[in-house]
N, C-alpha and C. Protein backbone atom coordinates (compact mmCIF):
# COMPACT_ATOMS: atom_id res chain seq x y z
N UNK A 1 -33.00 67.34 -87.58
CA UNK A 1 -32.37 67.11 -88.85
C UNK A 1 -30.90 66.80 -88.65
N UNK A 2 -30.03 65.76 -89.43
CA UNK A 2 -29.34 65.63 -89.55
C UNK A 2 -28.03 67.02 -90.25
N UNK A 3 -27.01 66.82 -89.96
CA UNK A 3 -26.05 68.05 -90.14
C UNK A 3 -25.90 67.80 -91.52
N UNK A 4 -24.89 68.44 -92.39
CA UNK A 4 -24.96 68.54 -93.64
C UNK A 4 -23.49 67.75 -93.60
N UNK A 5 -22.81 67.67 -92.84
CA UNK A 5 -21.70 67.37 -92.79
C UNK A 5 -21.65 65.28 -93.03
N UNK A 6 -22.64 65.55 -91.98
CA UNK A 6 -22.84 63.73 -92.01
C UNK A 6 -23.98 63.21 -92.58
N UNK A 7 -24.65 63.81 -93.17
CA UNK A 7 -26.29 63.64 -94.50
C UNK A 7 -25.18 62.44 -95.53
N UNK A 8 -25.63 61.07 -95.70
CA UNK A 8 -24.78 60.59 -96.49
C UNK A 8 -25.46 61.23 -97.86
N UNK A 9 -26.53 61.40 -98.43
CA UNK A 9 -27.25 61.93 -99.09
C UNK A 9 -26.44 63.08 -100.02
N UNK A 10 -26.00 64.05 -98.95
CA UNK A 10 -25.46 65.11 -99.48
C UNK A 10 -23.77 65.02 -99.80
N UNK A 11 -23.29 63.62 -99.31
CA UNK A 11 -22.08 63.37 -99.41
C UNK A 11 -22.04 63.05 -100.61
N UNK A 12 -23.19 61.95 -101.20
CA UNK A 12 -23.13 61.67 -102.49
C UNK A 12 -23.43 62.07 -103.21
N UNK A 13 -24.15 63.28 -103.28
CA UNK A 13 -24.34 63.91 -104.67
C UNK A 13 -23.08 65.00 -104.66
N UNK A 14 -22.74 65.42 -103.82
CA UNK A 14 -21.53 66.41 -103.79
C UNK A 14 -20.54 65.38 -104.32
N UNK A 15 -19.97 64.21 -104.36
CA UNK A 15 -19.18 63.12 -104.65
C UNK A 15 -19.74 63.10 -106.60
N UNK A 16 -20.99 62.75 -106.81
CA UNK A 16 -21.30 62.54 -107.84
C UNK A 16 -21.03 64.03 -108.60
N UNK A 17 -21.53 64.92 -108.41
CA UNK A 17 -21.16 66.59 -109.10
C UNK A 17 -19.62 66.38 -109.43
N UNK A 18 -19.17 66.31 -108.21
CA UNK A 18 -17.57 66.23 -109.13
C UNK A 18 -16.91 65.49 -109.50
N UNK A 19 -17.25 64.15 -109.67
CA UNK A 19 -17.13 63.25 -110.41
C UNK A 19 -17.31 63.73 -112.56
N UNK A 20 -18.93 64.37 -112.47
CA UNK A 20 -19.00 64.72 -113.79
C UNK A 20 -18.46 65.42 -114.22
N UNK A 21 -18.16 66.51 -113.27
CA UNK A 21 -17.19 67.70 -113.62
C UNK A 21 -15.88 67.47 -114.48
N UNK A 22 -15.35 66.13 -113.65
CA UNK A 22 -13.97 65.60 -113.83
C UNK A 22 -14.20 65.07 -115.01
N UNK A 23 -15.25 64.14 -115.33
CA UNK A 23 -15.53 63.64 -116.56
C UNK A 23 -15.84 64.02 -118.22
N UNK A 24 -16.94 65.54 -117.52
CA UNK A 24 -16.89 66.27 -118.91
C UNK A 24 -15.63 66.84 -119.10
N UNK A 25 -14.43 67.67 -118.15
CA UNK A 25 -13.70 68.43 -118.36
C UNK A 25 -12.61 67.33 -119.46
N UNK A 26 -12.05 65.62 -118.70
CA UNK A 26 -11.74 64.95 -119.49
C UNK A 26 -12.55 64.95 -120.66
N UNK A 27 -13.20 64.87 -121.29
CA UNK A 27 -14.00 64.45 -122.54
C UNK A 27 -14.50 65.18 -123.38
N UNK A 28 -14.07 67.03 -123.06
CA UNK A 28 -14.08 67.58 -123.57
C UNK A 28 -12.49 68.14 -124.48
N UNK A 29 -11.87 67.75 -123.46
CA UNK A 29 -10.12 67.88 -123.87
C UNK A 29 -10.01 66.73 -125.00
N UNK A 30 -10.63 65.64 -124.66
CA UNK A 30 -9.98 64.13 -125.80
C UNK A 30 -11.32 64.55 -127.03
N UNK A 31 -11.90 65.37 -126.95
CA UNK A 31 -12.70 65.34 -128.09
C UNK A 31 -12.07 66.34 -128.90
N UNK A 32 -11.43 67.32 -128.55
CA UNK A 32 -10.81 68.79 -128.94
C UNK A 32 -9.74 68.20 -129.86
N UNK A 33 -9.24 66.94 -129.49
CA UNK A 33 -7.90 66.73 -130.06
C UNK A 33 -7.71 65.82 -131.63
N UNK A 34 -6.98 65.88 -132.49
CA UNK A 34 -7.61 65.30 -133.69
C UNK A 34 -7.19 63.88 -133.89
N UNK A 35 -6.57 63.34 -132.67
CA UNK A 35 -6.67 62.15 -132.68
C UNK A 35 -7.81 61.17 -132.41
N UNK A 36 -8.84 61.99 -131.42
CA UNK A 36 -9.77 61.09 -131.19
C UNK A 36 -10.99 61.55 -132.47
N UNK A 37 -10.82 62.70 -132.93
CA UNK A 37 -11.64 62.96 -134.68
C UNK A 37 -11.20 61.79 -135.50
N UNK A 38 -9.91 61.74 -136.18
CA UNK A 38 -9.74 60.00 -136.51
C UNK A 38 -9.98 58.82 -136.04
N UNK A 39 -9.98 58.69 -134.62
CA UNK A 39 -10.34 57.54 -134.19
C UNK A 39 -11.73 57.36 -134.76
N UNK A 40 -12.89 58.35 -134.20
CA UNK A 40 -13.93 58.25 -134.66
C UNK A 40 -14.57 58.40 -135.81
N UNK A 41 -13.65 58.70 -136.80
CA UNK A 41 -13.56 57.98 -138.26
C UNK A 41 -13.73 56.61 -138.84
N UNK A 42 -12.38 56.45 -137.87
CA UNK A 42 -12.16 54.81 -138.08
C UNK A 42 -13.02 54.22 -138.22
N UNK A 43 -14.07 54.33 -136.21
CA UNK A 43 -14.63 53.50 -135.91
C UNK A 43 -16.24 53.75 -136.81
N UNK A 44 -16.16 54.99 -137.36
CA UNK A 44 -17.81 54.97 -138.08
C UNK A 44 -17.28 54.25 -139.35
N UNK A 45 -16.28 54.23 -140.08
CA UNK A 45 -15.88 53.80 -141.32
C UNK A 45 -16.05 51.92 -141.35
N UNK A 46 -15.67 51.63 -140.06
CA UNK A 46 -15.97 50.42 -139.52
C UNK A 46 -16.93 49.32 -139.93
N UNK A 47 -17.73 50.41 -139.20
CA UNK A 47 -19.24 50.39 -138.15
C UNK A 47 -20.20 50.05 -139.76
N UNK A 48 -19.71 51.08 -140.61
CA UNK A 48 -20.46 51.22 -142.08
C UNK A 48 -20.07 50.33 -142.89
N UNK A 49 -19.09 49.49 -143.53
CA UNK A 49 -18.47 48.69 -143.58
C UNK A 49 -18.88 47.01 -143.04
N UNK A 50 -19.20 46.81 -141.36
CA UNK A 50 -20.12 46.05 -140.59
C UNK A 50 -21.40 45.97 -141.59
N UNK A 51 -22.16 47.29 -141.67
CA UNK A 51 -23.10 46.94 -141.95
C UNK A 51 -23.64 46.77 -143.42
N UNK A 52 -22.79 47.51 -144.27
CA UNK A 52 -22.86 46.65 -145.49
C UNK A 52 -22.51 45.64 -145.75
N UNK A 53 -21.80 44.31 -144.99
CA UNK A 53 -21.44 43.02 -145.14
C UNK A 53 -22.69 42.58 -144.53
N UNK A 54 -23.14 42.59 -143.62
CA UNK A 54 -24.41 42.11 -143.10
C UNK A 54 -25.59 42.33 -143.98
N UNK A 55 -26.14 43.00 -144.82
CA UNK A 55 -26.77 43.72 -145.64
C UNK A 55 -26.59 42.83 -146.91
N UNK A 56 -25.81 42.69 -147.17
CA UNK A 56 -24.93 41.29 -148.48
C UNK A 56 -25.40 40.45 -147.88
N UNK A 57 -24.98 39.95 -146.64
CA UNK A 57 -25.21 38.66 -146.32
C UNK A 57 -26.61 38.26 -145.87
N UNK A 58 -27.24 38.94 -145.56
CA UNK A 58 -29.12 38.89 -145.25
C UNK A 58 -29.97 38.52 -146.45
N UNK A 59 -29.07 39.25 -147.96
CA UNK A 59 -29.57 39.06 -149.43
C UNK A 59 -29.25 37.83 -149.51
N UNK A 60 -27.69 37.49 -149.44
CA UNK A 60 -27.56 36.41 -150.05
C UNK A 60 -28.64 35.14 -149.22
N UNK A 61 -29.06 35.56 -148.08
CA UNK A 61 -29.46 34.38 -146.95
C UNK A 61 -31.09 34.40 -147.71
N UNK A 62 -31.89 35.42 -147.79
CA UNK A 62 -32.95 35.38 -148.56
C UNK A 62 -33.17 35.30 -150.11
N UNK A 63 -32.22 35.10 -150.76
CA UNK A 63 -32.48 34.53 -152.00
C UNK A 63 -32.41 33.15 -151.52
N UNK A 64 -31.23 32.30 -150.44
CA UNK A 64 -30.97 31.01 -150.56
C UNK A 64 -32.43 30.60 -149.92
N UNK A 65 -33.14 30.96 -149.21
CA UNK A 65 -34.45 30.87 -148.69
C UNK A 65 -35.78 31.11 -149.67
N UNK A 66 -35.52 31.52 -150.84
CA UNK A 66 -36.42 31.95 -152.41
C UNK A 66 -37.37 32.76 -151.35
N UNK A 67 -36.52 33.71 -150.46
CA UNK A 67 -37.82 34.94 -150.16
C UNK A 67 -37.43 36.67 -150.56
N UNK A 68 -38.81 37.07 -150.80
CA UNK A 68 -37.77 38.76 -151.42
C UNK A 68 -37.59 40.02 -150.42
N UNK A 69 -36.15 40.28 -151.24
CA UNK A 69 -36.02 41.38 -149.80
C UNK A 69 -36.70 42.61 -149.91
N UNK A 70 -36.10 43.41 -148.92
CA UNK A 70 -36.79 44.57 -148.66
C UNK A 70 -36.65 45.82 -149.84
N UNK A 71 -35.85 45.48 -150.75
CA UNK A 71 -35.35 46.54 -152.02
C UNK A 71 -36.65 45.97 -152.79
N UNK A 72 -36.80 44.66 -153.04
CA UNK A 72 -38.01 43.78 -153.89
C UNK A 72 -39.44 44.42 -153.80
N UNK A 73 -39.48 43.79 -152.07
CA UNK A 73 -41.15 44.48 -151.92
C UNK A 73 -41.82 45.55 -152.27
N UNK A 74 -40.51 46.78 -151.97
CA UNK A 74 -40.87 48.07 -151.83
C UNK A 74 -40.54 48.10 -153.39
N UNK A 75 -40.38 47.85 -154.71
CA UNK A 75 -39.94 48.15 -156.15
C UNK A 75 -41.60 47.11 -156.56
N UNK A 76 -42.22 46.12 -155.45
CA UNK A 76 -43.45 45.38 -156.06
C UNK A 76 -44.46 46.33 -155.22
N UNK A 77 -44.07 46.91 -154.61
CA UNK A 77 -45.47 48.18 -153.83
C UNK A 77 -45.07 49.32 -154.57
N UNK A 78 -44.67 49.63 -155.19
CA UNK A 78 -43.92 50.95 -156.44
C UNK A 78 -44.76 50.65 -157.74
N UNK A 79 -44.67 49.04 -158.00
CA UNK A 79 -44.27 49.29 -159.27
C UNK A 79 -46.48 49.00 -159.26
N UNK A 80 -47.22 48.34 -158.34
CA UNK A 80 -48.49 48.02 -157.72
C UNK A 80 -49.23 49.23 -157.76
N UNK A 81 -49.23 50.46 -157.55
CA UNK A 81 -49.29 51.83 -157.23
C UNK A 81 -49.90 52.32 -158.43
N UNK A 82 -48.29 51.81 -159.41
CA UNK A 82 -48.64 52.13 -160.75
C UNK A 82 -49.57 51.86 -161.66
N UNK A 83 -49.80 50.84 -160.92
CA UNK A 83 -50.86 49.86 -162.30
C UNK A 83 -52.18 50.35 -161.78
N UNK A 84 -52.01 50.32 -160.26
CA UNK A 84 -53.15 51.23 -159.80
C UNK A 84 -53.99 52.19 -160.20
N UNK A 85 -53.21 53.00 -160.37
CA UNK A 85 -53.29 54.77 -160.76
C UNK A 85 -53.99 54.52 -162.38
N UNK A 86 -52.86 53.32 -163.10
CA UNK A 86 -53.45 53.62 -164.24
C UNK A 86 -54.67 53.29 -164.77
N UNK A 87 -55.23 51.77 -163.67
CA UNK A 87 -56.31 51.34 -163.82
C UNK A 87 -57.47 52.30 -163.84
N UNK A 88 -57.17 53.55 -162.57
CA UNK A 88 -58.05 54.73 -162.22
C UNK A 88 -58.49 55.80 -163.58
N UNK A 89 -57.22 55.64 -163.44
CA UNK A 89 -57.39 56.79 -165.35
C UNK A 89 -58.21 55.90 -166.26
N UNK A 90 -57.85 54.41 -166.33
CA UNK A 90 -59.14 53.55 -167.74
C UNK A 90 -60.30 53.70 -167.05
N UNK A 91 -60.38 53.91 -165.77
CA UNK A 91 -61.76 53.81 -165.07
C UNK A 91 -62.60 55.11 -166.11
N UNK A 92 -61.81 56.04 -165.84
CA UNK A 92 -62.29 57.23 -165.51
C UNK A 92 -62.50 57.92 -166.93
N UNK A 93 -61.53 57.38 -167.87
CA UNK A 93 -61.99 57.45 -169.05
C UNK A 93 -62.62 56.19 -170.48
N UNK A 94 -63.48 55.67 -169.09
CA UNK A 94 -64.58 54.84 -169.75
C UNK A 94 -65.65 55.64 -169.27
N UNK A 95 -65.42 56.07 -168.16
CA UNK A 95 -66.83 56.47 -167.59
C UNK A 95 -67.40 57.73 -168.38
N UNK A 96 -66.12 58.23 -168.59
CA UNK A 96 -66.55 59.82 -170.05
C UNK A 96 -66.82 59.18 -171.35
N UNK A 97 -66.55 58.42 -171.24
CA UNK A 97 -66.93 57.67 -173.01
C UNK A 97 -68.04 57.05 -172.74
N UNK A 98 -69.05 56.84 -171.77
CA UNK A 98 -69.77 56.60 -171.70
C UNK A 98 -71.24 57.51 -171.45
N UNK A 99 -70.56 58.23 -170.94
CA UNK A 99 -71.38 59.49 -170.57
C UNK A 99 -71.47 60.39 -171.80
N UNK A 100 -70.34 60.92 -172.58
CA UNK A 100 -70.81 61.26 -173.59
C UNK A 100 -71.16 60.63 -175.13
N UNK A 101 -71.15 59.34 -174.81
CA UNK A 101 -72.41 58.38 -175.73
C UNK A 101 -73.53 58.84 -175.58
N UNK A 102 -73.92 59.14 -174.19
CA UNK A 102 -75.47 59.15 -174.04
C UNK A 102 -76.14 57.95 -173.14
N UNK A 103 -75.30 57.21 -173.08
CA UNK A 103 -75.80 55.96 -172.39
C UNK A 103 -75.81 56.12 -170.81
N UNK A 104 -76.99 56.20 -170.23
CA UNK A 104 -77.27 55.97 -168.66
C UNK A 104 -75.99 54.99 -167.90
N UNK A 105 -75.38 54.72 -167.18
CA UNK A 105 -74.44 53.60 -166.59
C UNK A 105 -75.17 52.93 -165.90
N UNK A 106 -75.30 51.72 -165.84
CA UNK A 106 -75.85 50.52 -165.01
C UNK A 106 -77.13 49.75 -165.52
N UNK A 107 -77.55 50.80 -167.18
CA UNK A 107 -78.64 50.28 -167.90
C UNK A 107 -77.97 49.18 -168.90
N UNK A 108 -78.73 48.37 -169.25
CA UNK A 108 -78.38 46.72 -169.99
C UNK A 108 -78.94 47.40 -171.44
N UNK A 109 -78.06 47.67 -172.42
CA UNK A 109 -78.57 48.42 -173.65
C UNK A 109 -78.68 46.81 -174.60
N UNK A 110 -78.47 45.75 -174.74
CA UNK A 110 -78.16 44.79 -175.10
C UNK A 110 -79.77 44.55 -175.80
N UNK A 111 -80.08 44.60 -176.96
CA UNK A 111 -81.66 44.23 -177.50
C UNK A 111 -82.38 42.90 -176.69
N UNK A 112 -83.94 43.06 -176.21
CA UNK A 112 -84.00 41.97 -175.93
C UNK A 112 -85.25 41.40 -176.65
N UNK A 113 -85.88 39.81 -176.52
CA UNK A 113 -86.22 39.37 -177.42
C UNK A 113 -87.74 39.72 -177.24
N UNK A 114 -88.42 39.66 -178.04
CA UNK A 114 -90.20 40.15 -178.08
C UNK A 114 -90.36 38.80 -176.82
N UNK A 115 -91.56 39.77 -176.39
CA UNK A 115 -92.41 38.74 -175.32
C UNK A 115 -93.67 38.19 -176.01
N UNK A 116 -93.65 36.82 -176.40
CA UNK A 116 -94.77 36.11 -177.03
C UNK A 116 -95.68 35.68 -176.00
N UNK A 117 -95.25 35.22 -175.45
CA UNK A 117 -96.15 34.15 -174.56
C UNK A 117 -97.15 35.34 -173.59
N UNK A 118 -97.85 35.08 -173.15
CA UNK A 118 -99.08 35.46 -172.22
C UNK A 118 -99.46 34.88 -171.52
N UNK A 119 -99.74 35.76 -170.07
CA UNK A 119 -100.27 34.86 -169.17
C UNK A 119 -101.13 34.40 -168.72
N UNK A 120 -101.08 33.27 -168.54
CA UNK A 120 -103.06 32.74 -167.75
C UNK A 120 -103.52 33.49 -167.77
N UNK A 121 -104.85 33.35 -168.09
CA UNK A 121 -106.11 33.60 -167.74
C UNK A 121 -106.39 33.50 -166.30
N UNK A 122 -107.87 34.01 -165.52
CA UNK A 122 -108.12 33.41 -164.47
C UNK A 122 -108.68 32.32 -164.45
N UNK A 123 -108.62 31.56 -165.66
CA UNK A 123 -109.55 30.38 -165.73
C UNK A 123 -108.36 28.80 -165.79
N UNK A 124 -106.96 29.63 -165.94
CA UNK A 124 -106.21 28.55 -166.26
C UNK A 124 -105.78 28.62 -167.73
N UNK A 125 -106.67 29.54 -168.64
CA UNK A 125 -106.02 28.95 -170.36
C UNK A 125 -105.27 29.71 -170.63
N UNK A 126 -104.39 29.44 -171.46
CA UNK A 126 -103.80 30.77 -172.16
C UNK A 126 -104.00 30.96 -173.61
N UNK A 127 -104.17 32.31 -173.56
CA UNK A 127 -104.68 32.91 -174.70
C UNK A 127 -103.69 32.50 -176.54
């Protein structure tokens, strides 16, 4: 086995350990301080800002395209739901108004006309 002294292996992670060391100890000091709390104000105030102009501008780009956005679809799958649901309820209270008529469901109550005619004979005539 190689010595520990000359392991490049162990050179570099001993190199890398205190490297982070150095890094969190910096980055824990610039976070402590309330300058970099404002900075990172700024930059979320920014950032939010960014993305409500983009957000405008995606609307304005899909109306100029006559397609609907994502506030649209989801207010036409909302408002779809509804008509849904309510269709379920006329379902459901036909089906009790039907049931307590008395009427069987799927029977044809509609009068139908007398049967005149008769059929052949085995001879061919009709009666």
């Amino acid at each position: 086995m190689t010595d520990k002294i000359n392991d490049p292996v162990a050179m570099w992670q001993k190199m890398v350990g205190e490297m982070e060391q150095g890094f969190n100890s910096f980055a824990n000091k610039a976070m402590a301080s309330p300058e970099f709390s404002q900075a990172m104000n700024r930059v979320g105030g920014v950032a939010a800002g960014a993305q409500k102009q983009l957000g405008e501008l995606m609307e304005k780009y899909l109306v100029t395209m006559n397609l609907p956005s994502r506030e649209q679809v989801t207010s036409l799958a909302e408002r779809l739901q509804s008509i849904e649901g309510q269709i379920g309820e006329i379902k459901s209270m036909l089906s009790q108004m039907v049931a307590s008529a008395g009427v069987a469901q799927g029977t044809d109550t509609t009068p139908r006309p007398p049967r005149t005619k008769r059929p052949p004979s085995e001879g061919g005539e009709q009666k």
